[in-house]
N, C-alpha and C. Protein backbone atom coordinates (compact mmCIF):
# COMPACT_ATOMS: atom_id res chain seq x y z
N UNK A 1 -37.25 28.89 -21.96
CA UNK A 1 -36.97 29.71 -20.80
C UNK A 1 -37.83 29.29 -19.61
N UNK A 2 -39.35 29.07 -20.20
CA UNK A 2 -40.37 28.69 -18.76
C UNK A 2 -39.78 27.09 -18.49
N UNK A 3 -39.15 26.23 -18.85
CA UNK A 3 -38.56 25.15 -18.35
C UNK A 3 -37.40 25.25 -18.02
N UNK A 4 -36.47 25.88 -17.69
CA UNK A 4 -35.52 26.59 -16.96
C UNK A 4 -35.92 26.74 -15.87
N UNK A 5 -36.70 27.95 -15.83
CA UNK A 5 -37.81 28.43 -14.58
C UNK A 5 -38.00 27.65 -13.80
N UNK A 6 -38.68 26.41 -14.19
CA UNK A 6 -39.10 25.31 -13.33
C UNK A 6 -37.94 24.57 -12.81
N UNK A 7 -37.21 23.48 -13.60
CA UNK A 7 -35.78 23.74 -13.28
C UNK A 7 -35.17 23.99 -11.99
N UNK A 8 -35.00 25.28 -12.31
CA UNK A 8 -34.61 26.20 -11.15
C UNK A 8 -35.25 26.50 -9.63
N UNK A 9 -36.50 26.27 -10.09
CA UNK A 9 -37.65 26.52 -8.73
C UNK A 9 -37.26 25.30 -7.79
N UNK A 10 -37.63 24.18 -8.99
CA UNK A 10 -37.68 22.91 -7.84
C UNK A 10 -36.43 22.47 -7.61
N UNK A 11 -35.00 23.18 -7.94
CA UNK A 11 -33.96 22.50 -7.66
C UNK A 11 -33.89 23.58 -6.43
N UNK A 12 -34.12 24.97 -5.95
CA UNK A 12 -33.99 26.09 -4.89
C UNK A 12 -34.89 25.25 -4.14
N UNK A 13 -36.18 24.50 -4.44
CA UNK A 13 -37.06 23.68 -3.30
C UNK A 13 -36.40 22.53 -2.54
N UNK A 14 -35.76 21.55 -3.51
CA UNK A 14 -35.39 20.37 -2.63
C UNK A 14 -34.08 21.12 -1.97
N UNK A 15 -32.65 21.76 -2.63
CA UNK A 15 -31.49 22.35 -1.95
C UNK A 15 -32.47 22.90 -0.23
N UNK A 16 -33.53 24.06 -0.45
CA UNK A 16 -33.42 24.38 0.82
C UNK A 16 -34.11 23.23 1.80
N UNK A 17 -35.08 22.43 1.23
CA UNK A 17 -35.56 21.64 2.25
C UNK A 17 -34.34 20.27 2.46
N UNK A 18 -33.63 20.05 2.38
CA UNK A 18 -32.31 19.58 2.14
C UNK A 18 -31.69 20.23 3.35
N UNK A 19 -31.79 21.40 3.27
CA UNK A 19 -30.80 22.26 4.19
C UNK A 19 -31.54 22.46 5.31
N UNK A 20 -32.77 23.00 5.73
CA UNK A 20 -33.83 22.44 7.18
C UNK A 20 -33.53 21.02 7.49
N UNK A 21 -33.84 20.05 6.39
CA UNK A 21 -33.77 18.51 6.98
C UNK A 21 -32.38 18.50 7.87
N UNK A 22 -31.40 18.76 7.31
CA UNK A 22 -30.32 18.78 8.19
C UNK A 22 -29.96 19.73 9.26
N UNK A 23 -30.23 21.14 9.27
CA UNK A 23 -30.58 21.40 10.44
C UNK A 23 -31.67 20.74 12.01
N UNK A 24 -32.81 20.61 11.09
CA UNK A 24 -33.10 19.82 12.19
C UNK A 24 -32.39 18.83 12.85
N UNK A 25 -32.03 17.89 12.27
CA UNK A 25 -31.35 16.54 12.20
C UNK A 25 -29.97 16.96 13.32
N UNK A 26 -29.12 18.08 13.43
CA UNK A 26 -27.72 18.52 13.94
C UNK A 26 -28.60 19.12 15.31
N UNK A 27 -29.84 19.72 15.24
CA UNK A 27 -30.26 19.84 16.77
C UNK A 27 -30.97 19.04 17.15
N UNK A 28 -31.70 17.78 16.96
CA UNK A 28 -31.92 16.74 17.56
C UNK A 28 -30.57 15.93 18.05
N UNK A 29 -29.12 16.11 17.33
CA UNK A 29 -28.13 15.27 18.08
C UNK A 29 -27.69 16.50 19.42
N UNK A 30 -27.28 17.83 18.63
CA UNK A 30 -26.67 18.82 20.03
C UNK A 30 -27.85 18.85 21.26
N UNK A 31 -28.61 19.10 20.73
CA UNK A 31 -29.75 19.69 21.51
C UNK A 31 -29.13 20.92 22.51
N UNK A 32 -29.09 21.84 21.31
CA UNK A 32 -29.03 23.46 22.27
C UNK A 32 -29.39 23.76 23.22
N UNK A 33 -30.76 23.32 23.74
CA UNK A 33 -31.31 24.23 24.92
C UNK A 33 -30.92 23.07 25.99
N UNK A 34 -30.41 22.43 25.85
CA UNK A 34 -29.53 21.55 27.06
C UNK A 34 -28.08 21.75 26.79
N UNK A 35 -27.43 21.95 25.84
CA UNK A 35 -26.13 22.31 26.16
C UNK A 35 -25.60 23.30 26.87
N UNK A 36 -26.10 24.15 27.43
CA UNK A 36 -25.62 25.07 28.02
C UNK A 36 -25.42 24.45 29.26
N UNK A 37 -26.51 24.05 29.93
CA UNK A 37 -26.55 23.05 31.33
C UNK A 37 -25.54 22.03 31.24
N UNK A 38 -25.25 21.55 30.32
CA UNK A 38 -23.93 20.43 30.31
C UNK A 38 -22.87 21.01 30.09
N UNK A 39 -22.42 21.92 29.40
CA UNK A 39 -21.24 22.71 29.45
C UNK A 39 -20.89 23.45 31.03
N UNK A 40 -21.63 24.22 31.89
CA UNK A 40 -21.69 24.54 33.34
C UNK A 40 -21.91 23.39 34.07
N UNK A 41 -22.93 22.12 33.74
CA UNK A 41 -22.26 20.93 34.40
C UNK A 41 -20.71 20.17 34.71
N UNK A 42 -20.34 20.66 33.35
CA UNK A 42 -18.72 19.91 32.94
C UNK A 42 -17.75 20.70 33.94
N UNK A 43 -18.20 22.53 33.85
CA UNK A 43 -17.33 23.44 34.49
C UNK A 43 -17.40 23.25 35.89
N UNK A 44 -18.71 23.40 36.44
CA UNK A 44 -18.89 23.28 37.82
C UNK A 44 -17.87 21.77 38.10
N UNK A 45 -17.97 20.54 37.95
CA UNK A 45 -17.15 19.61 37.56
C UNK A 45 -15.49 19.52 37.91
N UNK A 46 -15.58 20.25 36.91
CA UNK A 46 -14.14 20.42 36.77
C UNK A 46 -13.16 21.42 37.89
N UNK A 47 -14.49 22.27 38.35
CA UNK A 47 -13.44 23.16 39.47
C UNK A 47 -13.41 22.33 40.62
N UNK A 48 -14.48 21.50 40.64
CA UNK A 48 -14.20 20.90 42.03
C UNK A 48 -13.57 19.88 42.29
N UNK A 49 -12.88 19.22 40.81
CA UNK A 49 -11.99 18.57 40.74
C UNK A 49 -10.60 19.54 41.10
N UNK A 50 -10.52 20.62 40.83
CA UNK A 50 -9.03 21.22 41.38
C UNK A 50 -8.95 21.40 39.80
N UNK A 51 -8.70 21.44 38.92
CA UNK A 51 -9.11 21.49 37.11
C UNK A 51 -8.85 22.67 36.22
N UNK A 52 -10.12 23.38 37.23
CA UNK A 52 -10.46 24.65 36.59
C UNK A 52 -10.82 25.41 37.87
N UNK A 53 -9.74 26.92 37.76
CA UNK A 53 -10.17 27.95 38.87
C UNK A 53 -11.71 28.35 39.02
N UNK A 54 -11.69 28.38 40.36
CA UNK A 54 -13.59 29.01 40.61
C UNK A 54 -13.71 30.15 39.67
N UNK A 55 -14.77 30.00 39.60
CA UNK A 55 -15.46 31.44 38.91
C UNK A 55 -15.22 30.95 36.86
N UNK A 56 -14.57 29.93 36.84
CA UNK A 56 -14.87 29.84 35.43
C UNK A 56 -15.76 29.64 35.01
N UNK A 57 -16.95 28.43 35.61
CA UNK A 57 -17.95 28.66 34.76
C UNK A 57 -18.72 29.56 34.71
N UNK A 58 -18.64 31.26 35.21
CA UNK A 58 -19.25 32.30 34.88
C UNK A 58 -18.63 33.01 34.11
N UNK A 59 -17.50 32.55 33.49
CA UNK A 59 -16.70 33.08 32.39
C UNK A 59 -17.35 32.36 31.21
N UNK A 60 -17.41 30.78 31.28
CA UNK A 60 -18.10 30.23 30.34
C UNK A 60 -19.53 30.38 30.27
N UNK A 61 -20.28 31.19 30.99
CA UNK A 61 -22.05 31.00 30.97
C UNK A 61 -22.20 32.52 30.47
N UNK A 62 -21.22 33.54 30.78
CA UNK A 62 -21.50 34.81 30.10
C UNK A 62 -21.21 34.86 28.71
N UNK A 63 -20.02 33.85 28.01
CA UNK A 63 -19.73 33.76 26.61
C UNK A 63 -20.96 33.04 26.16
N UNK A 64 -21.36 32.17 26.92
CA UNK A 64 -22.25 31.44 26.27
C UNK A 64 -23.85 32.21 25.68
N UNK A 65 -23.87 33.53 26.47
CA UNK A 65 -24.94 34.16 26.90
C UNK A 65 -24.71 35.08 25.65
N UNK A 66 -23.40 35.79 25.36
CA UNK A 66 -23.41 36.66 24.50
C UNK A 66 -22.30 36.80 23.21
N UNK A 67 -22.37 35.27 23.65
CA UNK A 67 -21.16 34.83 22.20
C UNK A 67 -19.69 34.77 22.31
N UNK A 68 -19.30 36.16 22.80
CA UNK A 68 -17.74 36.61 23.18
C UNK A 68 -17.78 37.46 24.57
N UNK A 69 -16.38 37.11 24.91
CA UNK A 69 -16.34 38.17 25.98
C UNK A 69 -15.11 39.04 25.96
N UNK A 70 -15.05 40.43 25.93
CA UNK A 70 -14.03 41.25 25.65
C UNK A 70 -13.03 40.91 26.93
N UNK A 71 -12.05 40.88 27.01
CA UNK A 71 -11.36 40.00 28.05
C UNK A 71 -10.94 41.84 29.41
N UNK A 72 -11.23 42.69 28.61
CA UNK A 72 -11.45 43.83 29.98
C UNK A 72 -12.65 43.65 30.84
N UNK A 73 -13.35 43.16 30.20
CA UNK A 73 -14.79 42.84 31.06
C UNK A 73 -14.56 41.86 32.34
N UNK A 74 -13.69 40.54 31.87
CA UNK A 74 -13.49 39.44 32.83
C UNK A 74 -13.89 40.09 34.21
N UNK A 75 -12.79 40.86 34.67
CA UNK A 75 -12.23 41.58 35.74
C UNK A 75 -13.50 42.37 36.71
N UNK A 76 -14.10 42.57 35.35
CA UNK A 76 -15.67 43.58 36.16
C UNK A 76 -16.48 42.32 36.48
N UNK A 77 -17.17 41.52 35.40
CA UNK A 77 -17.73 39.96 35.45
C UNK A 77 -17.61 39.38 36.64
N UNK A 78 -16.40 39.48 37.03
CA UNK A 78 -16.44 38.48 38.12
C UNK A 78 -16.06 39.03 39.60
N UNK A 79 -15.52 40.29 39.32
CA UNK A 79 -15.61 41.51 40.86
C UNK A 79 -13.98 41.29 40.93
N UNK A 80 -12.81 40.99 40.21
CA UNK A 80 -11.67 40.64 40.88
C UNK A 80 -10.63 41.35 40.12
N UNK A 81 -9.78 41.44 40.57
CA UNK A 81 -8.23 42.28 39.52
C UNK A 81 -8.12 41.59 38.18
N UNK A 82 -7.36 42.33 37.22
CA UNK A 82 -6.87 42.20 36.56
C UNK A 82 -5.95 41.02 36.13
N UNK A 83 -5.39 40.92 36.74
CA UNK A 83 -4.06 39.51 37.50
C UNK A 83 -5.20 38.30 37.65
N UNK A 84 -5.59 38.70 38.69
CA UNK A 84 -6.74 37.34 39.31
C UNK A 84 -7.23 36.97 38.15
N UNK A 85 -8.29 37.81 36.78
CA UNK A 85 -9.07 37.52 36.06
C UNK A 85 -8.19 36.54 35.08
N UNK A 86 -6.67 37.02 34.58
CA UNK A 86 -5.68 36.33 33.55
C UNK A 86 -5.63 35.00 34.22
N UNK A 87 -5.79 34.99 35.64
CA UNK A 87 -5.25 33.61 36.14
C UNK A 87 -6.30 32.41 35.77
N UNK A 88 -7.63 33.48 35.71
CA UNK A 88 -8.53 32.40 35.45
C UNK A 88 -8.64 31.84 33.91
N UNK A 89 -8.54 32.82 32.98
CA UNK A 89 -8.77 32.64 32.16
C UNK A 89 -7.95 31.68 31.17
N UNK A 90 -6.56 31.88 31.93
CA UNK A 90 -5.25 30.99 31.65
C UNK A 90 -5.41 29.38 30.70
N UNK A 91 -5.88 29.06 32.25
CA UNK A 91 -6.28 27.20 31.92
C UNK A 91 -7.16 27.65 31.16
N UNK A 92 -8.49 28.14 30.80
CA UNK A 92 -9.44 27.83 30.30
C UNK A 92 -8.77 27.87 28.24
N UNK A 93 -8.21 28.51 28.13
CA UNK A 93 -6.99 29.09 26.86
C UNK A 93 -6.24 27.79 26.67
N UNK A 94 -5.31 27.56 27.92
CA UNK A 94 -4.34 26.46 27.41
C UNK A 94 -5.18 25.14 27.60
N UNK A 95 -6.01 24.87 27.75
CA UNK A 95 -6.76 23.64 27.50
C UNK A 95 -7.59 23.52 26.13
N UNK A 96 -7.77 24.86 26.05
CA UNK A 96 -8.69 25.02 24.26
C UNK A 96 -9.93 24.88 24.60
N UNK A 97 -10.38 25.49 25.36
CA UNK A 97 -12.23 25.47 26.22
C UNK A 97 -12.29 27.00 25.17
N UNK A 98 -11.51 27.47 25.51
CA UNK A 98 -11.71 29.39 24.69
C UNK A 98 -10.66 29.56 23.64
N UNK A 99 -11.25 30.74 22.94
CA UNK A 99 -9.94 31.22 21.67
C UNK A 99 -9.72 32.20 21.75
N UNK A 100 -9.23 32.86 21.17
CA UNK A 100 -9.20 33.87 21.19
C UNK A 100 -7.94 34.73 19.74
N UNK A 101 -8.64 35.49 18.84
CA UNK A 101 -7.68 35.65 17.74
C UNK A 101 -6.01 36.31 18.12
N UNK A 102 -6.33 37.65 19.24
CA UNK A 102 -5.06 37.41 20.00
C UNK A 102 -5.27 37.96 20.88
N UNK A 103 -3.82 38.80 21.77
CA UNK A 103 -3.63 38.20 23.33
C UNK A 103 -4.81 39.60 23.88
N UNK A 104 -5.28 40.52 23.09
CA UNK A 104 -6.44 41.30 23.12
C UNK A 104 -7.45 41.47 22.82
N UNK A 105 -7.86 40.34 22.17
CA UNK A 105 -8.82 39.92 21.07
C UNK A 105 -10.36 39.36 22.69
N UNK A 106 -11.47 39.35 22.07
CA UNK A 106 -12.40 38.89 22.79
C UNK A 106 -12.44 37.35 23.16
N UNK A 107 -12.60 36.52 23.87
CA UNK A 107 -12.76 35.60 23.97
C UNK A 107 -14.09 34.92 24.00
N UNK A 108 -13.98 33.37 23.33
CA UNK A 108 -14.74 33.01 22.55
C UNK A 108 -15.04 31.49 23.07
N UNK A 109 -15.65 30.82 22.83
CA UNK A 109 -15.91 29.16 23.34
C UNK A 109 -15.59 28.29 22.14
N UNK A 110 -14.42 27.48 22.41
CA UNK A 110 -13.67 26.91 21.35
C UNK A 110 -14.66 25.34 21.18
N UNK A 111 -15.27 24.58 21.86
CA UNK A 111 -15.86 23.48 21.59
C UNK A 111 -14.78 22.73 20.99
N UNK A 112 -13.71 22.01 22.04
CA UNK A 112 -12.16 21.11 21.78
C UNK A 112 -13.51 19.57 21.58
N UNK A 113 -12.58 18.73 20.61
CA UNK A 113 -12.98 18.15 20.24
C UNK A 113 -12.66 16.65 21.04
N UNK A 114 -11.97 17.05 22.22
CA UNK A 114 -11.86 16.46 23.39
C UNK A 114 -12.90 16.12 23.80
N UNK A 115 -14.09 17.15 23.93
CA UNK A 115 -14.93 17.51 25.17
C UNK A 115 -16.01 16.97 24.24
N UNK A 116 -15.97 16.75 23.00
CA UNK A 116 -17.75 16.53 22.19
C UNK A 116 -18.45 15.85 22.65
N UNK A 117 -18.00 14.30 23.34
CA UNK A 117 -18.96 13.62 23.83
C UNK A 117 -19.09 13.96 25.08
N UNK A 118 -19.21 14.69 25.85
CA UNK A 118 -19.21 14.95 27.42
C UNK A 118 -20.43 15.98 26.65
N UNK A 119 -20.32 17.30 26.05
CA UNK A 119 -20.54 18.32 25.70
C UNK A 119 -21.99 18.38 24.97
N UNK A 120 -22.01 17.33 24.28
CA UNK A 120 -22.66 17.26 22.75
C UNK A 120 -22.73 15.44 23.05
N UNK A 121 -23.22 15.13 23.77
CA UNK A 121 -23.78 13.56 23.68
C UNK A 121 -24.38 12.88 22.51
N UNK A 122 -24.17 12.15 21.81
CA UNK A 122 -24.96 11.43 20.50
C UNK A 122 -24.94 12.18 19.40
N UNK A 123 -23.54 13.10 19.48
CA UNK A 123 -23.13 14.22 18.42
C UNK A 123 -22.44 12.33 17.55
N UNK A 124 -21.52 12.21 18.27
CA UNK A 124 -20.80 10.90 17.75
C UNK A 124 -20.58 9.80 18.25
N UNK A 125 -20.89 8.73 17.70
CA UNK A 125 -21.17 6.92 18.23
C UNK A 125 -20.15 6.83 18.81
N UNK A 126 -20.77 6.06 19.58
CA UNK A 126 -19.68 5.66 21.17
C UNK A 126 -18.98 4.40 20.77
N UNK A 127 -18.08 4.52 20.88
CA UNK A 127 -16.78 3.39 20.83
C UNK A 127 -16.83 2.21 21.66
């Protein structure tokens, strides 16, 4: 039984340090506390390309801030109607920037696999 025990100890030791090593390892490639700045880089970007309606990347920096955004909020978020807020949120949906489970559901930051290397630099080797 006490060699079981052991066993067991040092196989729960290497599994979790196994599982840190690779966490670390996935935020040395994302690097979180700069993705946010490159994701509102990309947005700011993109509206002034004509792309993406103004005011999205404060749609994307408040999800980013608190995970989801209940899509009644948009409208308060950004000071504008109802109408106006759907218009924005539109492209950001049919491009796959956001998800959303459905057409009432909170909205969410989809990370399209379009955008990884813009997004997430040295996530994956460059071609």
């Amino acid at each position: 039984m006490i060699l079981m025990d052991v066993a067991t100890t040092s196989f729960a030791r290497f599994f979790l340090e196994t599982c840190i090593d690779q966490v670390k390892f996935m935020e040395s490639l994302v690097e979180p506390d700069r993705l946010r700045k490159r994701i509102l880089l990309w947005a700011e970007e993109e509206t002034g390309l004509g792309k993406l309606p103004p005011k999205s990347g404060q749609i994307l920096e408040s999800i980013l801030y608190r995970g989801e955004l209940p899509r009644k909020e948009v409208s308060t978020l950004l000071g504008i109607t109802d109408r106006h807020a759907r218009r924005i949120t539109s492209p950001l949906l049919k491009q796959g920037i956001l998800v959303s489970d459905t057409v009432r559901s909170p909205l969410r930051l989809a990370f399209p696999a379009t955008l990884a290397s813009r997004w997430m630099p040295g996530l994956f080797p460059d071609r």
